[in-house]
Protein backbone atom coordinates (compact mmCIF):
# COMPACT_ATOMS: atom_id res chain seq x y z
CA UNK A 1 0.59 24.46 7.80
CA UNK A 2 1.86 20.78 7.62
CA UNK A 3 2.12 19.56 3.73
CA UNK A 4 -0.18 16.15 3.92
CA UNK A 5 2.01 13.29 2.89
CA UNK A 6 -0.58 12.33 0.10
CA UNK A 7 -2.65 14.87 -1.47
CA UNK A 8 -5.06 14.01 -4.23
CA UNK A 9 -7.53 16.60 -5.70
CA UNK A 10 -10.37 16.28 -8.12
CA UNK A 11 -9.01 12.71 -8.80
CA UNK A 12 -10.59 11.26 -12.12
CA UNK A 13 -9.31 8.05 -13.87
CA UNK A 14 -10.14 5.70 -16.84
CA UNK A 15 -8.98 3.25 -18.71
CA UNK A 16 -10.38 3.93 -22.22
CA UNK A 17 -13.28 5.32 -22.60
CA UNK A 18 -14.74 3.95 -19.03
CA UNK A 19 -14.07 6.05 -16.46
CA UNK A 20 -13.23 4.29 -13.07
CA UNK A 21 -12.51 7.18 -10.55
CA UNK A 22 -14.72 10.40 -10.13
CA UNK A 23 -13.47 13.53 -8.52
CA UNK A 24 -11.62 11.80 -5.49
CA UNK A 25 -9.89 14.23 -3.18
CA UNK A 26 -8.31 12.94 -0.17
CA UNK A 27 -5.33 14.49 2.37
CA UNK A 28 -3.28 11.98 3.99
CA UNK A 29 -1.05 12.90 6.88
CA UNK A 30 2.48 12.24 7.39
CA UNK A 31 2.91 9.29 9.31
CA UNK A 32 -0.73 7.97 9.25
CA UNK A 33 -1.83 4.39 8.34
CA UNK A 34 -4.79 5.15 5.62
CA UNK A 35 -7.50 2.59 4.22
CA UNK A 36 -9.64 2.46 0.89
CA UNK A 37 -12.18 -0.04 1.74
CA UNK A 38 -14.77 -0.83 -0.35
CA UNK A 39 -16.21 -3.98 -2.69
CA UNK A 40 -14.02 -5.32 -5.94
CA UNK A 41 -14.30 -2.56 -8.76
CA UNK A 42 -14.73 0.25 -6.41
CA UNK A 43 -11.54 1.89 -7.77
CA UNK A 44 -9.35 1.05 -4.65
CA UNK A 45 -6.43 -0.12 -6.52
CA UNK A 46 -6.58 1.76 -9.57
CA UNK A 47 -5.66 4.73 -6.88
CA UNK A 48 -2.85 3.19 -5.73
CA UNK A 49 -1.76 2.50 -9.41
CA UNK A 50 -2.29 6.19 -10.58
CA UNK A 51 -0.20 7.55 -7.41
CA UNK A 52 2.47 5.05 -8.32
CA UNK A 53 2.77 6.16 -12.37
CA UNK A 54 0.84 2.29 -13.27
CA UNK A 55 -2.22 4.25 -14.26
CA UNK A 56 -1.32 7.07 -16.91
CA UNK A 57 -5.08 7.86 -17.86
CA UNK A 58 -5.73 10.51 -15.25
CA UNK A 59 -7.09 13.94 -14.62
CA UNK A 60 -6.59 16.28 -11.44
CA UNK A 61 -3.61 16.13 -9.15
CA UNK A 62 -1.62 14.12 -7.15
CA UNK A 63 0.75 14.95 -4.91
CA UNK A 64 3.09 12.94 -2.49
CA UNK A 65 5.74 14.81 0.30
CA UNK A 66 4.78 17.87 -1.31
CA UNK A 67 5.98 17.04 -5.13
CA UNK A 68 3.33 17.20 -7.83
CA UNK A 69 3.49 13.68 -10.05
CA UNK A 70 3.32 14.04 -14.04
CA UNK A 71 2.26 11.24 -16.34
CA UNK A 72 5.45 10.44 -17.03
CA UNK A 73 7.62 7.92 -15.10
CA UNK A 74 9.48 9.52 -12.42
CA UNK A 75 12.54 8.13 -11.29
CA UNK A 76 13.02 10.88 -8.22
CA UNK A 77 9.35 10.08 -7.28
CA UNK A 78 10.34 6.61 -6.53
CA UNK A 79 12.59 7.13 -4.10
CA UNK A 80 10.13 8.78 -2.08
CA UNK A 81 7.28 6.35 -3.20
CA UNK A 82 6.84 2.38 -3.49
CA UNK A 83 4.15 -0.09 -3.86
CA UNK A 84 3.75 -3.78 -2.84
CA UNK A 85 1.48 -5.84 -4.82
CA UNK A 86 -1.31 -7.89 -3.65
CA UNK A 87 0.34 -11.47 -5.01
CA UNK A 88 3.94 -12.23 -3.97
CA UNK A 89 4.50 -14.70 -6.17
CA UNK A 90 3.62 -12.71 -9.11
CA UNK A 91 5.35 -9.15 -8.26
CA UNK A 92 8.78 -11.54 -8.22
CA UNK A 93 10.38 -12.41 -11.28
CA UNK A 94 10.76 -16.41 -11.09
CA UNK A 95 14.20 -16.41 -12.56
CA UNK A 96 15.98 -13.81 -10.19
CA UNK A 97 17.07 -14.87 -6.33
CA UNK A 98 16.26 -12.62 -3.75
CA UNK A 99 19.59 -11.09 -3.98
CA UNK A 100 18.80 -10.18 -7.06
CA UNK A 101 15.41 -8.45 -6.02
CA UNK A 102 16.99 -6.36 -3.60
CA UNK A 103 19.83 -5.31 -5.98
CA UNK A 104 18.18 -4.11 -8.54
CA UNK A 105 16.58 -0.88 -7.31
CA UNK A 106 19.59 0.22 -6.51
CA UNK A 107 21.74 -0.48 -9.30
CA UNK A 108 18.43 1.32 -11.00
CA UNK A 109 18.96 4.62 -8.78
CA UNK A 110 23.31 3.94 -8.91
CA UNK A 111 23.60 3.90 -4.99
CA UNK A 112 26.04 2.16 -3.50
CA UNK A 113 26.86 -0.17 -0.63
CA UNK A 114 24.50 -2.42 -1.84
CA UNK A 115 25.85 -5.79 0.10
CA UNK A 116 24.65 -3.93 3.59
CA UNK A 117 21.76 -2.48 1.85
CA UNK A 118 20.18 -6.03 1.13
CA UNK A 119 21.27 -7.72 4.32
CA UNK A 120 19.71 -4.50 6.28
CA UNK A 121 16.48 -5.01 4.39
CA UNK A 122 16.46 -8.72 5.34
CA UNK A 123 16.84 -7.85 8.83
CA UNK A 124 14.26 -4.98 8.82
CA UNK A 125 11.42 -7.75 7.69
CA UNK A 126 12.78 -10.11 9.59
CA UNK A 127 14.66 -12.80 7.21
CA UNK A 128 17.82 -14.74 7.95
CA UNK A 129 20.53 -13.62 5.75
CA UNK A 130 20.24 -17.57 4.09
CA UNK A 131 17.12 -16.96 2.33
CA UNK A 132 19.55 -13.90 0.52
CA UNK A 133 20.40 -16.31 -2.43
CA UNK A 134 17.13 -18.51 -2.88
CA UNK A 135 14.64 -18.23 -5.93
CA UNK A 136 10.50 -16.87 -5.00
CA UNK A 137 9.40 -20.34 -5.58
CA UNK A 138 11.96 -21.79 -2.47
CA UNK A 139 10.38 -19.15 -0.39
CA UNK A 140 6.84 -19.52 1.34
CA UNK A 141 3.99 -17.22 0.74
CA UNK A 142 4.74 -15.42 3.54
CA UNK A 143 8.27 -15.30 3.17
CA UNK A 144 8.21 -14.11 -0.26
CA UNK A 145 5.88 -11.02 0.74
CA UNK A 146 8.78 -10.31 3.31
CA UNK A 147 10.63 -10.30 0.31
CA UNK A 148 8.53 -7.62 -2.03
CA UNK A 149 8.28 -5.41 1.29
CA UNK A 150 12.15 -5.51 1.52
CA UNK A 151 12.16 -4.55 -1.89
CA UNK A 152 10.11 -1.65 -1.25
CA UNK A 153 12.26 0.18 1.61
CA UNK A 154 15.50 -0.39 -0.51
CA UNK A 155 15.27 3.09 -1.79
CA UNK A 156 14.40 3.95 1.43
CA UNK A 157 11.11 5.40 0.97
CA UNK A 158 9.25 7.63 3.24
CA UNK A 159 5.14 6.30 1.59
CA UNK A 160 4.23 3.00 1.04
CA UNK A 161 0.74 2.19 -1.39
CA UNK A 162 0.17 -1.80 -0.24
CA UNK A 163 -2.69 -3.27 -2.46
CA UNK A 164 -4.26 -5.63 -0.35
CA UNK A 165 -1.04 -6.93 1.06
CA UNK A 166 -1.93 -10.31 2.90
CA UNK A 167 -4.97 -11.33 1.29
CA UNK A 168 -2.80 -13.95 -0.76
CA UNK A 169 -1.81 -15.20 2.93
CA UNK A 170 -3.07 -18.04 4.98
CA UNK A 171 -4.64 -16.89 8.07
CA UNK A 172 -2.02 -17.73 10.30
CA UNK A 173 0.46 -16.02 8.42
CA UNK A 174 -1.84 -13.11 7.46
CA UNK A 175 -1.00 -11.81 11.27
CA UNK A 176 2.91 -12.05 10.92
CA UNK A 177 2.77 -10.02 7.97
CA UNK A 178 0.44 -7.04 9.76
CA UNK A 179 2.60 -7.20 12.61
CA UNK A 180 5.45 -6.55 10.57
CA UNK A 181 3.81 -3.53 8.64
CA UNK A 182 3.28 -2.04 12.14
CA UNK A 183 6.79 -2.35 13.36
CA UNK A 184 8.06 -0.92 10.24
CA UNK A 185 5.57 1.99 10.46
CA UNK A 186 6.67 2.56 14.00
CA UNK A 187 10.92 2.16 13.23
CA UNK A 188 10.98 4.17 10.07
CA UNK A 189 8.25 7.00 10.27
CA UNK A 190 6.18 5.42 7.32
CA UNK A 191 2.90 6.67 5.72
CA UNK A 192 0.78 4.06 4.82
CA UNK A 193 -1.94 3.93 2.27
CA UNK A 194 -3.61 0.70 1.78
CA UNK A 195 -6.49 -0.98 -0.16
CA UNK A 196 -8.35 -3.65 1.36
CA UNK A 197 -11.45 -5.34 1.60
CA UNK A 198 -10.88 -6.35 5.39
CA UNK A 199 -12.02 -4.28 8.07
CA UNK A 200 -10.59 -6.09 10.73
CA UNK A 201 -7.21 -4.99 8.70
CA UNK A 202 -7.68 -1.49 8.65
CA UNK A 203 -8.78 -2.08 12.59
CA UNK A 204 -5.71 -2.87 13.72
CA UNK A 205 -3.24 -1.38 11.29
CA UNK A 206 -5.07 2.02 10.43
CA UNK A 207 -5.53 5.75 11.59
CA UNK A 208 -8.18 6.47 9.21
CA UNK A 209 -10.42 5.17 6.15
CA UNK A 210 -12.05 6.43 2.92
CA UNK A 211 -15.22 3.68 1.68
CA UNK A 212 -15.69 3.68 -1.77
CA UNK A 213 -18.56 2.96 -4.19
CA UNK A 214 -18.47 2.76 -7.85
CA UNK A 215 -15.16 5.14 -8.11
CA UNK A 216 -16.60 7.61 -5.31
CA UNK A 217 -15.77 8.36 -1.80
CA UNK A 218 -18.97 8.06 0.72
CA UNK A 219 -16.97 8.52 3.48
CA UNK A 220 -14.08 9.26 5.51
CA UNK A 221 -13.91 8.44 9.04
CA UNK A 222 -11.70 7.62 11.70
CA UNK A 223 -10.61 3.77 12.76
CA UNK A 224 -12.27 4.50 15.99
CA UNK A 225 -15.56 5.37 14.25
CA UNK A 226 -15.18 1.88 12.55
CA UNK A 227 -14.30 0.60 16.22
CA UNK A 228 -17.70 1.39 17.32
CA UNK A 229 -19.59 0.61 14.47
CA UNK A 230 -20.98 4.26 14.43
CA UNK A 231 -20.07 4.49 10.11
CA UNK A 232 -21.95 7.35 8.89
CA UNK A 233 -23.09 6.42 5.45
CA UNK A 234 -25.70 3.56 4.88
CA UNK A 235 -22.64 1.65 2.28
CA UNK A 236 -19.89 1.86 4.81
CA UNK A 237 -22.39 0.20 7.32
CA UNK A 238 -23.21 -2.33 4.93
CA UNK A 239 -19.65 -3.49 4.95
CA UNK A 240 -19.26 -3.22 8.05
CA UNK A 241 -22.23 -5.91 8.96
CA UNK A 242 -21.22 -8.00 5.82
CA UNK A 243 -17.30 -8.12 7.74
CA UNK A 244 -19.27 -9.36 11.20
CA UNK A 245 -19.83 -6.39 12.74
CA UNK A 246 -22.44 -5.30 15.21
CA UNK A 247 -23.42 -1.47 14.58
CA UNK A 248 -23.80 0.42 17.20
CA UNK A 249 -27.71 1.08 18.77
């Protein structure tokens, strides 16, 4: 049997005393495109965070490419696992160039041939190799997400948690960024799992969807179940009006 490329189980996570996440199990294949949807405070992100070693307050397991994470930061788990942050601007440091950005995972792992490394990443999100030795606040919104995504693949990962990834974007520039996330998917076998609040998103870039509700999972469906606005549960049809759609009759 195939090992899913995300497995949680019995999921539970607070911060303090408040717990956020209840008893969240979820299987994620390799190679899929995967949503949390749900409103603000749902418990989306803090997910994303706990998979990622940002949220150490948890119970249950997690599991990515078949290795179990601990509690403890994981440099090996990395490699196989990166995250890109909702707002560009703030995931850069405002002092370092590009270059720098791109460097730095690698001097942090000791691999080598890092001048190819960063121009390859440039070219995989589609930057001119001039933008290589600018500062986040020369870059445009868009551009500097181009950035943080390069910055994910430098370790060459195989998952990829994005945390509401062009919601920071103008419009117009919201579609350049999907489109990339798509091609990338497509050129270098990526699993996806994203947190969003758009369903038109998870339309066009996802296989499936989980909708949360106060740290719970109502539902899973497919994107095609979303398509046709035949949602199951009476909260993941909610959304789905609230986001202009018309449910099926």
């Amino acid at each position: 049997m195939k090992q899913p490329a995300i497995l949680l189980e019995e999921l539970n996570i607070s911060y303090g005393p408040t717990r956020i996440v209840h008893g969240v199990d979820l299987a994620i294949d390799e190679g899929e495109s995967f949503a949390l949807v749900g409103e603000s405070g749902s418990g989306k992100t803090t997910i994303l965070k706990a998979i990622a070693g940002l949220a150490p307050d948890w119970t249950g397991t997690i599991s990515v490419l078949g290795r179990r994470r601990g509690h403890r930061p994981d440099r090996a788990f990395a490699r196989d696992c990166q995250m890109v942050f909702q707002d560009p601007y703030g995931s850069l440091h405002p002092r370092k160039t590009v270059d720098d950005c791109l460097s730095e995972p690698l001097l942090v792992h000791g691999l080598k041939e890092r001048d190819r490394r960063v121009k390859d990443a440039l070219d995989a999100v589609g930057l001119d190799q001039r933008f290589r030795f600018r500062y986040p606040h020369q870059l445009s919104g868009g551009q500097r997400q181009r950035v943080a995504i390069a910055r994910a693949l430098m370790l060459t990962p195989k998952v990829m948690l994005l945390d509401e990834p062009t919601s920071a974007l103008d419009v117009s520039v919201q579609a350049e960024i999907l489109n990339l996330l798509k091609k990338l998917r497509r050129e270098q076998g990526l699993t996806y799992m994203m947190v969003t609040h758009n369903l038109p998103v998870v339309s066009f870039l996802c296989d499936r969807l989980a909708v949360m509700r106060h740290g719970r999972i109502v539902e899973v469906a497919d994107v095609s179940d979303l398509k046709s606005g035949t949602l199951e549960h009476s909260y993941s049809r909610e959304l789905f009006i609230a986001s202009g759609g018309e449910p099926a009759a």
